[in-house]
Protein backbone atom coordinates (compact mmCIF):
# COMPACT_ATOMS: atom_id res chain seq x y z
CA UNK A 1 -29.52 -10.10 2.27
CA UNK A 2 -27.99 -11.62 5.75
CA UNK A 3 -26.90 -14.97 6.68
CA UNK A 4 -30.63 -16.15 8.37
CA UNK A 5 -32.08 -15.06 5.01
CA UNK A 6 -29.61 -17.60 3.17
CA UNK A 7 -27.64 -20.18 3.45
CA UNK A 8 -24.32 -19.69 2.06
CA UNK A 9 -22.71 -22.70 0.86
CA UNK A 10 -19.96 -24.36 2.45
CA UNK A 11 -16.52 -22.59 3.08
CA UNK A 12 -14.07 -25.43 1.86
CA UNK A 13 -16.37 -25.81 -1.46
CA UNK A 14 -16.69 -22.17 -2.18
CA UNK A 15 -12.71 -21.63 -1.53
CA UNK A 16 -11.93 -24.39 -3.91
CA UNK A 17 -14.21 -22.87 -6.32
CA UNK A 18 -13.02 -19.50 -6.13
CA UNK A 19 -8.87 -20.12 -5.60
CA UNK A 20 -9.18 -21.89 -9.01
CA UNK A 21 -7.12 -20.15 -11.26
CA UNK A 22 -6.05 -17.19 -9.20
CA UNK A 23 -1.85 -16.53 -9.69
CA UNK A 24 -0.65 -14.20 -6.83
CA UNK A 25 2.73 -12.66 -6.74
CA UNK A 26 4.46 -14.49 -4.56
CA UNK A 27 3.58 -17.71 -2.03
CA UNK A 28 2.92 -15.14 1.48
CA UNK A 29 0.88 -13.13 -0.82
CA UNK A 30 -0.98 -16.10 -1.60
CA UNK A 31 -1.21 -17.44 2.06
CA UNK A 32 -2.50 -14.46 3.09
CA UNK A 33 -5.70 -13.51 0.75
CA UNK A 34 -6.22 -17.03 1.30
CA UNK A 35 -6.90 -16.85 4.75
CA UNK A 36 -8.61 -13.51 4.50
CA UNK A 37 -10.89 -14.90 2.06
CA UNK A 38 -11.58 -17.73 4.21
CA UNK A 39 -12.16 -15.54 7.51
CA UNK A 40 -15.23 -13.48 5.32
CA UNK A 41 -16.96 -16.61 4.06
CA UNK A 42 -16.85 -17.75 7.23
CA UNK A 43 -19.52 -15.34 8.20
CA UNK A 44 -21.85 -16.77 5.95
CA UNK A 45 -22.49 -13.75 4.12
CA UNK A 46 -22.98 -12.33 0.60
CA UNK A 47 -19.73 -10.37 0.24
CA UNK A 48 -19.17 -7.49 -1.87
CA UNK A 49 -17.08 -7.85 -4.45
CA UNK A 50 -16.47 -6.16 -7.71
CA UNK A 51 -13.95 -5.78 -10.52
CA UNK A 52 -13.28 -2.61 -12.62
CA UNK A 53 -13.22 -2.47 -16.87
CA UNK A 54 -11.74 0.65 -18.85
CA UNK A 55 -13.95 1.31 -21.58
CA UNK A 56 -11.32 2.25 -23.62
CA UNK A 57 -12.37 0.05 -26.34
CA UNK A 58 -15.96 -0.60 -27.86
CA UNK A 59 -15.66 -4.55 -27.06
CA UNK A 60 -14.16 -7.15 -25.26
CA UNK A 61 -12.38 -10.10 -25.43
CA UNK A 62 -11.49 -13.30 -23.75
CA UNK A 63 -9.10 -12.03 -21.87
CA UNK A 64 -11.57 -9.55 -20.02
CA UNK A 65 -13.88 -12.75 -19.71
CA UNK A 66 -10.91 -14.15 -17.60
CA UNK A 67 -12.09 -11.82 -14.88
CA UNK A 68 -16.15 -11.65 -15.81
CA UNK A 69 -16.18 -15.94 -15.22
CA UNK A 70 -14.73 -15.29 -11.38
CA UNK A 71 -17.14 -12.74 -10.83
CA UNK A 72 -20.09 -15.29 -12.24
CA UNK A 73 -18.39 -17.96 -9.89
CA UNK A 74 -18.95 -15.63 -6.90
CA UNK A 75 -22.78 -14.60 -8.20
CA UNK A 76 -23.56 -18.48 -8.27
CA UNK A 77 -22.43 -18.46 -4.86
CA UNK A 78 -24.91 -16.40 -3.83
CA UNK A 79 -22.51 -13.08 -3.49
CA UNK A 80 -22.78 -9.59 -4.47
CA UNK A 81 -21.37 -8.67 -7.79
CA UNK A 82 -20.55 -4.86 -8.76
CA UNK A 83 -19.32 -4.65 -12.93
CA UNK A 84 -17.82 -1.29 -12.47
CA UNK A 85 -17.06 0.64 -15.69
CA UNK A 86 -14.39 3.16 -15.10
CA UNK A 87 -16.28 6.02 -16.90
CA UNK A 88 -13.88 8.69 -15.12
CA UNK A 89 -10.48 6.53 -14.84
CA UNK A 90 -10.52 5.99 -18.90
CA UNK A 91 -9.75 9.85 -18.95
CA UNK A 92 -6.80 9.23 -17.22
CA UNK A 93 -5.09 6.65 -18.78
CA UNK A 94 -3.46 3.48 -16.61
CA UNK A 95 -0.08 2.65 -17.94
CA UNK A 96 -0.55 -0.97 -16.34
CA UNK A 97 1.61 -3.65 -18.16
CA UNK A 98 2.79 -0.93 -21.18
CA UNK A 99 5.70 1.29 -21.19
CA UNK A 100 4.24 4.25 -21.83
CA UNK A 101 0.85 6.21 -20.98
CA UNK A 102 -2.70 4.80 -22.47
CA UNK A 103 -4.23 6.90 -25.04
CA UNK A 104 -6.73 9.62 -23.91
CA UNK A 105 -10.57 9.10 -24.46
CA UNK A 106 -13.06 11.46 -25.23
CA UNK A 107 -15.95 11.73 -22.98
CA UNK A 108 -17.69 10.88 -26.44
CA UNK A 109 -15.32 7.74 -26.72
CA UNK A 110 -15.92 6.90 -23.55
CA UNK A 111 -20.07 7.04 -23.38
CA UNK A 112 -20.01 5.18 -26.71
CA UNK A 113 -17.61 2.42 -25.53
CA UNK A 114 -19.56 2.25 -22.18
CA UNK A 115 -22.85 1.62 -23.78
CA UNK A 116 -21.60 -1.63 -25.28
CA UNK A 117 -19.95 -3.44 -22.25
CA UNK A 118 -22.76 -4.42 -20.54
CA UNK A 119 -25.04 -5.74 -22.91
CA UNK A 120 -21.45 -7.78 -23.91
CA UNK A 121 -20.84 -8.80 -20.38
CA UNK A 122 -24.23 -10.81 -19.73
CA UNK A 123 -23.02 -13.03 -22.00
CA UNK A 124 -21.60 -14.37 -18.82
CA UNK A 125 -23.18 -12.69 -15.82
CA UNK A 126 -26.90 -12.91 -14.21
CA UNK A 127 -27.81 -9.92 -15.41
CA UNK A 128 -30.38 -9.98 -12.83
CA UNK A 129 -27.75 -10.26 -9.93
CA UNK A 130 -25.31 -7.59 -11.49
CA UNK A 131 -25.17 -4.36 -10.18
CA UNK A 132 -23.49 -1.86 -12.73
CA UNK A 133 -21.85 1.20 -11.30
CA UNK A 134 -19.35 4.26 -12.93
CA UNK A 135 -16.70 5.30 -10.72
CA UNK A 136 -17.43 9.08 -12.93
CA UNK A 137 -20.87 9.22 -10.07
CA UNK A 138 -18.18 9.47 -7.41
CA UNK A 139 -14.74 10.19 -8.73
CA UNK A 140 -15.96 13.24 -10.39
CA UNK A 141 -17.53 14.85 -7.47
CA UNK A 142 -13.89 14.81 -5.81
CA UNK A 143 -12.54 18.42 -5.10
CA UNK A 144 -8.58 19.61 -5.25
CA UNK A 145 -8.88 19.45 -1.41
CA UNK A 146 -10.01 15.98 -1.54
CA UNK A 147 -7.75 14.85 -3.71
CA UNK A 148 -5.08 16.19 -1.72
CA UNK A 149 -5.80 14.15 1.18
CA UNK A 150 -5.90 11.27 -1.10
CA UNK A 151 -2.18 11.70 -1.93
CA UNK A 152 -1.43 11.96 1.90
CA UNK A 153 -2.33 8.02 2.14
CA UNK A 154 0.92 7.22 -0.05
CA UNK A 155 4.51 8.18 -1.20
CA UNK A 156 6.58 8.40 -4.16
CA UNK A 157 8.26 5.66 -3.25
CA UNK A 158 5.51 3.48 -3.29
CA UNK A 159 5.01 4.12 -7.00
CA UNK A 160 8.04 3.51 -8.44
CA UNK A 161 8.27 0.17 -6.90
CA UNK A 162 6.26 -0.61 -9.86
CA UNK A 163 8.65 -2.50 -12.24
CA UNK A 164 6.91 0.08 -15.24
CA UNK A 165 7.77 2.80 -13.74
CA UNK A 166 11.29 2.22 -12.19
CA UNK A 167 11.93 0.88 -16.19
CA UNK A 168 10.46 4.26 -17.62
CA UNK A 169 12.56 5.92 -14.94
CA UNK A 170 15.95 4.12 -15.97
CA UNK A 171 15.05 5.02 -19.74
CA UNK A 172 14.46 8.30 -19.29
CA UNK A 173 10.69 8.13 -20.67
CA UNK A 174 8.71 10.56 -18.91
CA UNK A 175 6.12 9.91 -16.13
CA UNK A 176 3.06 12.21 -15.39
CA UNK A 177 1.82 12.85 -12.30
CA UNK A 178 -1.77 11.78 -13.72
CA UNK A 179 -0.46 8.27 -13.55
CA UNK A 180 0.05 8.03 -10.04
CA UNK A 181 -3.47 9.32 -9.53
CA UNK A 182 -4.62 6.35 -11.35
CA UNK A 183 -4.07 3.96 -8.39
CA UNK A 184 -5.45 6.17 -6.06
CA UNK A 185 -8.78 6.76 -7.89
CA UNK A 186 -8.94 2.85 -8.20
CA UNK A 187 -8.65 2.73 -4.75
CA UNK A 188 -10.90 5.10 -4.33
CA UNK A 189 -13.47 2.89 -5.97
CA UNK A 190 -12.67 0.63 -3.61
CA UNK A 191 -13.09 2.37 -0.24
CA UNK A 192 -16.86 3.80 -2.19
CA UNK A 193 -17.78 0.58 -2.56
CA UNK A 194 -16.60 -1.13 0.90
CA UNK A 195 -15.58 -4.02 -1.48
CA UNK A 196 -14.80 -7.41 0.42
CA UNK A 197 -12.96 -8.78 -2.56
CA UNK A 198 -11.47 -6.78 -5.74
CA UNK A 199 -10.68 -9.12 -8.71
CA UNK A 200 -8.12 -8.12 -11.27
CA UNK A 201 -5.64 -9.11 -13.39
CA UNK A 202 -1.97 -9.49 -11.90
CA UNK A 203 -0.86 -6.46 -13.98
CA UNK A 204 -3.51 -4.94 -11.50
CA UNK A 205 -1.63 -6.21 -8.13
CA UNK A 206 -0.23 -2.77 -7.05
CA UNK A 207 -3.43 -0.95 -7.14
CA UNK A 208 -5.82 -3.67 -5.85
CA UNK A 209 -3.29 -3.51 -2.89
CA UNK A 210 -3.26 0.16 -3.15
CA UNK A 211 -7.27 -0.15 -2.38
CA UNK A 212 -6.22 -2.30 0.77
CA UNK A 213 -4.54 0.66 1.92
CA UNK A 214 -6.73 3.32 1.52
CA UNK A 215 -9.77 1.57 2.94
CA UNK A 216 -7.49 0.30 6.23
CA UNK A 217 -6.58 4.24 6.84
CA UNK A 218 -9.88 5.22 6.34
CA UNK A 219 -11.61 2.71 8.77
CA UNK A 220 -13.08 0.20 6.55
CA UNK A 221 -11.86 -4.03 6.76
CA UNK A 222 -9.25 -3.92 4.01
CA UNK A 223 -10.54 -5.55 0.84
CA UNK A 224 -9.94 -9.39 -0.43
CA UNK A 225 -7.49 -9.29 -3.46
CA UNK A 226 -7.75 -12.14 -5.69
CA UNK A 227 -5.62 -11.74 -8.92
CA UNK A 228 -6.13 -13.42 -12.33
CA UNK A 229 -3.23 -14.74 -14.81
CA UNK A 230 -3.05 -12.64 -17.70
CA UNK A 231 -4.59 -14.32 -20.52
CA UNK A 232 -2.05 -15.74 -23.52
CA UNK A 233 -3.03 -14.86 -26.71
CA UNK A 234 -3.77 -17.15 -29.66
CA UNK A 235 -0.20 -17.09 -30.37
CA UNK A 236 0.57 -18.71 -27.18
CA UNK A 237 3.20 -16.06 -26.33
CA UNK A 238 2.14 -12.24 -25.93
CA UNK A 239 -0.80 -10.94 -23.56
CA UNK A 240 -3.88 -11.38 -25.48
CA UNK A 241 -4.65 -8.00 -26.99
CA UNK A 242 -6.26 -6.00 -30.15
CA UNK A 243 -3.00 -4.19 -30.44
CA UNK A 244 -1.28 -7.78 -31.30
CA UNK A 245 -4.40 -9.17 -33.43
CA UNK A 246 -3.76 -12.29 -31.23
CA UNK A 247 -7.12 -11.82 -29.92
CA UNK A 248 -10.67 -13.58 -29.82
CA UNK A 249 -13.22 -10.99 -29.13
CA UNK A 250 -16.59 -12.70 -27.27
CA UNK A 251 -18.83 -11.14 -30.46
CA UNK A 252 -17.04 -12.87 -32.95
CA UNK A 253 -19.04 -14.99 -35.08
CA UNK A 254 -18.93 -18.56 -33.92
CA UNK A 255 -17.41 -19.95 -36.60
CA UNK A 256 -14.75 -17.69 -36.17
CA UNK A 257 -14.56 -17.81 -32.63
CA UNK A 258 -14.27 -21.67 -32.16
CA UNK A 259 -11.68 -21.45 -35.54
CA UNK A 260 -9.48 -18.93 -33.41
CA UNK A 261 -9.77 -21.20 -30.68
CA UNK A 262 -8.76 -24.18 -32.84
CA UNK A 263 -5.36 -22.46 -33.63
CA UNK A 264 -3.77 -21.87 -29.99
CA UNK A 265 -1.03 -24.16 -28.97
CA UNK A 266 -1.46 -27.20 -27.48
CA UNK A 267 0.83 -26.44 -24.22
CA UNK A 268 -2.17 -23.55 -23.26
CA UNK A 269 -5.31 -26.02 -23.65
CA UNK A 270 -5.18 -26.24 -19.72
CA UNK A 271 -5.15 -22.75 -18.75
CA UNK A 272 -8.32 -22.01 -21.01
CA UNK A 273 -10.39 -24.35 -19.68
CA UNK A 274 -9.36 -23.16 -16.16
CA UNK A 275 -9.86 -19.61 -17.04
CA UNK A 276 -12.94 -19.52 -19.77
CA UNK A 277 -15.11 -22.59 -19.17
CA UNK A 278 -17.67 -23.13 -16.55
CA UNK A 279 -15.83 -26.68 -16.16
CA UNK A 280 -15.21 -27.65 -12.21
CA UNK A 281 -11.67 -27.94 -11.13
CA UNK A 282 -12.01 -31.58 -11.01
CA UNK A 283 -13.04 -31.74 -14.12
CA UNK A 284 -10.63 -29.95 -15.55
CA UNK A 285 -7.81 -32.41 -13.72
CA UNK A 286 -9.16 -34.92 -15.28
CA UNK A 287 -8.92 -33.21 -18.88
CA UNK A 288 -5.02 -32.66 -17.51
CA UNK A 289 -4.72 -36.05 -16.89
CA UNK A 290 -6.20 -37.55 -19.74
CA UNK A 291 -3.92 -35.39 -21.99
CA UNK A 292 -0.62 -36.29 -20.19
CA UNK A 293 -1.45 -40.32 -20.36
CA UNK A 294 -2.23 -39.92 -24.38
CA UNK A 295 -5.47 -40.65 -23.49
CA UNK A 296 -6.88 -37.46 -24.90
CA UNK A 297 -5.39 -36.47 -27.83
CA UNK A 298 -5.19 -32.34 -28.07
CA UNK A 299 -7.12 -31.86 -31.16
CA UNK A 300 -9.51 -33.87 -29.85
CA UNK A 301 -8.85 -31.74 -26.29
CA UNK A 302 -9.18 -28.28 -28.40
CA UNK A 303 -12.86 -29.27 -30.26
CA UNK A 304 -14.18 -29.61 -26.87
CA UNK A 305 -12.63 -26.37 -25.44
CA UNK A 306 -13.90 -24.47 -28.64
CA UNK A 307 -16.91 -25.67 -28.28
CA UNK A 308 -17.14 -24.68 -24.22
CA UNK A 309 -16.45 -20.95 -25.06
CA UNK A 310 -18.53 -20.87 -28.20
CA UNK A 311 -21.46 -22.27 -25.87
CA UNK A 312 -20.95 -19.61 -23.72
CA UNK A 313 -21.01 -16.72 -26.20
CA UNK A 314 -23.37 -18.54 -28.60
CA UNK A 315 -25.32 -21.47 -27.26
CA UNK A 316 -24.83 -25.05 -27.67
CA UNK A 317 -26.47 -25.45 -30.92
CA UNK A 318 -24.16 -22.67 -32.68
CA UNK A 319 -21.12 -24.31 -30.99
CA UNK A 320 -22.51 -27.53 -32.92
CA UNK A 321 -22.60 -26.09 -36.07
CA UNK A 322 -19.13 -24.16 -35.73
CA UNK A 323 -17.47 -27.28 -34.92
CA UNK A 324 -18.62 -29.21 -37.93
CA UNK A 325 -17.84 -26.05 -40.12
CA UNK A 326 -14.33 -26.45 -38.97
CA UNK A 327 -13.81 -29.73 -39.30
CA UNK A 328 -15.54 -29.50 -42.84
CA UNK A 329 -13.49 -26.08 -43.60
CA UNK A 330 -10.49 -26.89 -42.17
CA UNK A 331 -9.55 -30.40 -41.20
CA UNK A 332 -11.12 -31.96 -44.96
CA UNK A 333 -10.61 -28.81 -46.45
CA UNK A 334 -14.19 -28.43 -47.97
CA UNK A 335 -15.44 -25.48 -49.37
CA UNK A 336 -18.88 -24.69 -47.58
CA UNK A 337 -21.74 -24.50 -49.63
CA UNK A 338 -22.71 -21.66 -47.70
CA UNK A 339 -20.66 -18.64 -47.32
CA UNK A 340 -21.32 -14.73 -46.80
CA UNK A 341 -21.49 -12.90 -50.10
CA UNK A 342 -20.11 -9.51 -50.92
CA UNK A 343 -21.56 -7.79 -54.54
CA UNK A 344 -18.96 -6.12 -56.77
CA UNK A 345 -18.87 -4.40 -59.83
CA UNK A 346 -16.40 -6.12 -62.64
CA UNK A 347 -12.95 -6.70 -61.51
CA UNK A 348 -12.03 -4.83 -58.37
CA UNK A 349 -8.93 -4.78 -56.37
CA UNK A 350 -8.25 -7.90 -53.67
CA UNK A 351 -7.32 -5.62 -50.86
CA UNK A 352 -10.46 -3.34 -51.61
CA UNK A 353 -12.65 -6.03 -51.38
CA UNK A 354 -11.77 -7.66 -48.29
CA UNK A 355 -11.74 -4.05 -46.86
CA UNK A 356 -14.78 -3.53 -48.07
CA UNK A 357 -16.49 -6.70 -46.59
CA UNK A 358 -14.33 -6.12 -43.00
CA UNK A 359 -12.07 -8.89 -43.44
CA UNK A 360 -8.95 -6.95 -42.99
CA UNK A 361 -8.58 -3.41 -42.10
CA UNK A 362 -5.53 -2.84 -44.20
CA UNK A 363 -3.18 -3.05 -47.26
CA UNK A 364 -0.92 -4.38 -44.63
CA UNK A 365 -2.50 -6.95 -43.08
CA UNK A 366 -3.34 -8.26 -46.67
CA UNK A 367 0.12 -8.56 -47.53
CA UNK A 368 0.88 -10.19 -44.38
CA UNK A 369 -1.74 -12.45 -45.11
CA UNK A 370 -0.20 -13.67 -48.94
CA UNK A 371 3.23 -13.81 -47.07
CA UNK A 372 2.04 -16.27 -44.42
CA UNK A 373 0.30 -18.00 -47.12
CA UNK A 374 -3.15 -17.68 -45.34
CA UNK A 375 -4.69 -16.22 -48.18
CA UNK A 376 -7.17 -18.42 -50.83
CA UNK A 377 -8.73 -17.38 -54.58
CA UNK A 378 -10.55 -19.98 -55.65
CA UNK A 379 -8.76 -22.84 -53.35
CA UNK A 380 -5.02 -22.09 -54.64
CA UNK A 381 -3.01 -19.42 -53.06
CA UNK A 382 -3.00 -16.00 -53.39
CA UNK A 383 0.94 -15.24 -54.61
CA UNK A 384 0.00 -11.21 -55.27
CA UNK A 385 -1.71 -8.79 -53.25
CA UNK A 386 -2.53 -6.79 -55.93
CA UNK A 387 -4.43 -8.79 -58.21
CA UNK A 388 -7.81 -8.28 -58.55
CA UNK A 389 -10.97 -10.65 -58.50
CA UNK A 390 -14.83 -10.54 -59.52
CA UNK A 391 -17.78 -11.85 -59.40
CA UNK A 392 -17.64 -15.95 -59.00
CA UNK A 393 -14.42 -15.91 -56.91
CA UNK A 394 -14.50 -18.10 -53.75
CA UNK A 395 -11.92 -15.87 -51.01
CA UNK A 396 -10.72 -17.78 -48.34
CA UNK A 397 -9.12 -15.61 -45.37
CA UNK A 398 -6.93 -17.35 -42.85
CA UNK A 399 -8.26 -21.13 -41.98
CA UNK A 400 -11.93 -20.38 -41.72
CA UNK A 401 -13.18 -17.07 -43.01
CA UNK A 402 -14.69 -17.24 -46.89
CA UNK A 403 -16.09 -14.21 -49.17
CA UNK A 404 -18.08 -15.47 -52.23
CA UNK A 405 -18.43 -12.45 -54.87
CA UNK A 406 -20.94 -12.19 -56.50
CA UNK A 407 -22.17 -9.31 -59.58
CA UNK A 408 -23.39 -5.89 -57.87
């Protein structure tokens, strides 16, 4: 598509549009991709732009949305939008933002964890507009001598920059040479896709930059790099995450997914409508606004941002209905006529049960439960993990999750 086929829309709109949100580094840094960005739009083209996802889980969660609702921003622009699925870099391992190596896949792993991120990603892009690529169709076909030169393009002491690795270093924890390789394959994506902008988290900073690099040396106009806050969990402090079951995956349920929404604190309301609603920035100064002059009160704040990402995920009608569950459920504590049922035969342990129907996936998370007190039998609360329950017991799990029993 070229710039007499379409229109593009104006430069100052689409830069407030797509700045929203972003968190560089550092203020030059900032300044910089700024006016880079600018200088493309200003061409009045579709650029290409694309952002990379791991499969090294078998779904997502809001946090990978963070990055999914940019790239929708630039499709409804009228841009080109690449959801590339790092079917060769999950055998590596990225240790991004953790102190030590990532886990391993299997190819297995990795083709059965692939096959459910796109169907999970049009939940927020055209999937019309999206073009899905694996950096395994070019990554793979690299030989030793190309990979060689590859190396050439950087040093050692570009790497441990990195504030993981100069902190592995000081410990004493090992660091594989795979590692490094990482960046470069990432931007190696980059310079096969002659990518105009790369998205990514700010964890992702070095090798977004390290895509810059390799595409400058190589001939190609060095790639836009627009970097995403790291989404909070629901407990407001730790990077939202499976590992620290502070996280709200986008094929939750919709009760459960406006219920987990419900529970972060107030002081992040801001940041997830910025980052996971299709709200405008203006509208979402207003919401700002409204909060800070009492206006808005941040229950009231939180219902609508539950239902905004529920909507997204499951349509407005389901958001409906998991917003008067909750306030039924939760706020006057109403036991729902409805709930999912799970058959048993005679008395049976609690913690096999809730295994059993997926509530928890352990002993431990059971007793964690009964210590936090988020854990119901019949509306009074469970004091002893082991005790066991039958058919006719109401469960309730956390604020909003209920198991009925009923005779197998």
């Amino acid at each position: 598509m070229t710039s007499s086929a379409r229109k593009m829309a104006p430069v100052e709109e689409q830069m407030r549009i797509l700045m929203a949100g972003t968190e560089f580094g550092d203020e030059p840094t900032r300044v910089t991709m700024e006016r880079e960005l600018r200088a493309r739009l200003e061409q009045d083209r579709p650029l290409r732009v694309y952002c990379g996802y791991d499969p090294t889980r078998v779904d997502l969660h809001l946090g990978h949305s963070v990055s999914m609702r940019k790239l929708r921003q630039f499709q409804d622009l009228g841009h080109e939008v690449t959801f590339l699925i790092g079917s060769f870099t999950a055998t590596i391992g990225d240790p991004t933002g953790r102190d030590k190596t990532r886990p391993v896949l299997t190819d297995a792993e990795i083709a059965e964890n692939a096959k459910t991120y796109t169907d999970q990603a049009f939940a927020i892009l055209d999937r019309a507009k999206t073009l899905i690529r694996y950096n395994g169709e070019w990554l793979s076909k690299l030989t030793f001598a190309d990979v060689t030169r590859l190396t050439a393009h950087y040093t050692v002491q570009q790497f441990m920059r990195r504030e993981n690795f100069a902190k592995r270093q000081e410990n004493g924890d090992p660091i594989h040479v795979s590692e490094f390789l990482y960046a470069m394959m990432q931007a190696y994506d980059a310079f096969e896709l002659n990518a105009d902008v790369q998205l990514g988290g700010t964890d992702q900073t070095f090798n977004l930059f390290a895509g810059r690099q390799l595409q400058e040396a190589r001939g190609q106009q060095p790639q836009v790099c627009i970097t995403l806050p790291i989404l909070v969990g629901t407990d407001g402090h730790e990077k939202m995450s499976k590992s620290y079951g502070n996280y709200i995956g986008i094929t939750e349920p919709a009760n459960d997914m406006f219920g987990k929404v419900m529970s972060i604190p107030d002081a992040t309301i801001i940041n997830y409508f910025t980052l996971l609603t299709p709200l405008t920035p203006v509208e979402v100064d207003a919401l700002e606004a409204s909060l800070a002059d009492g206006s808005l009160r941040p229950m009231d704040a939180k219902k609508r941002l539950g239902e905004e990402i529920t909507t997204v995920f499951h349509g407005a009608d389901a958001a409906r209905d998991a917003r008067e569950y909750f306030e039924a459920t939760v706020q006057r504590k109403e036991t729902p006529d409805e709930m999912p049922e799970h058959a048993v035969v005679g008395r049976t342990a609690l913690t096999d049960v809730l295994r059993e129907a997926a509530l928890v996936k352990s002993n431990g998370e059971v007793r964690r439960l009964v210590g936090e007190g988020g854990l119901l039998l019949n509306g009074e609360k469970v004091a002893d993990f082991n005790i066991e329950v039958g058919p006719g017991d109401e469960i309730r799990v956390g604020r909003h999750r209920y198991l009925r029993l009923v005779a197998k």
